[in-house]
Protein backbone atom coordinates (compact mmCIF):
# COMPACT_ATOMS: atom_id res chain seq x y z
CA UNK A 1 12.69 -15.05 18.63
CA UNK A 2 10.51 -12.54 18.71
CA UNK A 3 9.63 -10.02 15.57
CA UNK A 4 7.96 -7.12 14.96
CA UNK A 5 6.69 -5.64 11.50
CA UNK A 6 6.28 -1.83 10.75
CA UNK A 7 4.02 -0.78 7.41
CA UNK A 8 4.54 2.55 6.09
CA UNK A 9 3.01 4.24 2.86
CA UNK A 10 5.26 5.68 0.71
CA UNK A 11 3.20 6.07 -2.20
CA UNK A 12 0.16 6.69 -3.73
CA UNK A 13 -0.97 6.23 -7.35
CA UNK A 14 -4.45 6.92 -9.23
CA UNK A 15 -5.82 4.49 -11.29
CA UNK A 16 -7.78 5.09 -14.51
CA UNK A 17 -10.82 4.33 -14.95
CA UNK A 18 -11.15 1.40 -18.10
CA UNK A 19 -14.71 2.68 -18.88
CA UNK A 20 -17.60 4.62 -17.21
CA UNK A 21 -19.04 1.36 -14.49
CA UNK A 22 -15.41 0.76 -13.27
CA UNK A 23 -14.21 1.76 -9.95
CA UNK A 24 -12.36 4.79 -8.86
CA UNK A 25 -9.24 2.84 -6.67
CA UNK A 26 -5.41 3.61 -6.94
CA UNK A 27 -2.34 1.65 -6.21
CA UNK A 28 -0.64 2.39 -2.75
CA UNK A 29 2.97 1.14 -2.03
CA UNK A 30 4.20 0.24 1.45
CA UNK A 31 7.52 -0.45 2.60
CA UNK A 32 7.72 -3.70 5.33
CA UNK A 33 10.25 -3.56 7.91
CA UNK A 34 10.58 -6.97 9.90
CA UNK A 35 12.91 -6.28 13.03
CA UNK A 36 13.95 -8.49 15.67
CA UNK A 37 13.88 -8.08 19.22
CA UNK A 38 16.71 -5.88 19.36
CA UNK A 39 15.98 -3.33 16.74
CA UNK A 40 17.38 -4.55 14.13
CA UNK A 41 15.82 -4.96 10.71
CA UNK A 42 15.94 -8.28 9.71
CA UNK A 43 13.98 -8.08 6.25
CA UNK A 44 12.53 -5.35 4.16
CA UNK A 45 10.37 -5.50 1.13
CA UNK A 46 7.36 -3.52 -0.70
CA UNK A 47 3.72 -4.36 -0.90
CA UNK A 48 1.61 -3.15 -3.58
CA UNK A 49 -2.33 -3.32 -3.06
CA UNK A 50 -4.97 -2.11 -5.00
CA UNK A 51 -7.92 -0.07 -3.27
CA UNK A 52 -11.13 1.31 -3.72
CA UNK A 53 -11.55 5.09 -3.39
CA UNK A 54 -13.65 5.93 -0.41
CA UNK A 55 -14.62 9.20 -2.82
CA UNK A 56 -16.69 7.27 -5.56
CA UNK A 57 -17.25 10.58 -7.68
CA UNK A 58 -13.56 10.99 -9.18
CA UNK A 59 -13.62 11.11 -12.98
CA UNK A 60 -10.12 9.94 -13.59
């Protein structure tokens, strides 16, 4: 069988800062579709990760 996977972001989310030397990085939520060789979605789920903001000067 063969599979394919598409990633798409559906969200976004700012993260505070816990003091002045932390990070600025945010929470971004994806939605996994696993489909078959037809088409058809054979699995779905959600995949949080946390990032790094590329803009280090955000004062959240």
């Amino acid at each position: 069988m063969t599979i394919g996977v598409k990633l798409t972001v559906k969200q976004k989310t700012d993260q505070e800062k816990r003091s002045e030397d932390d990070i600025a990085k945010g929470i971004v939520r994806y939605l996994v579709d696993v489909y078959d060789e037809t088409g058809e979605t054979v699995a779905i789920a959600t995949i949080l990760t946390m990032v790094k903001k590329l803009d280090q000067s955000d004062n959240n």
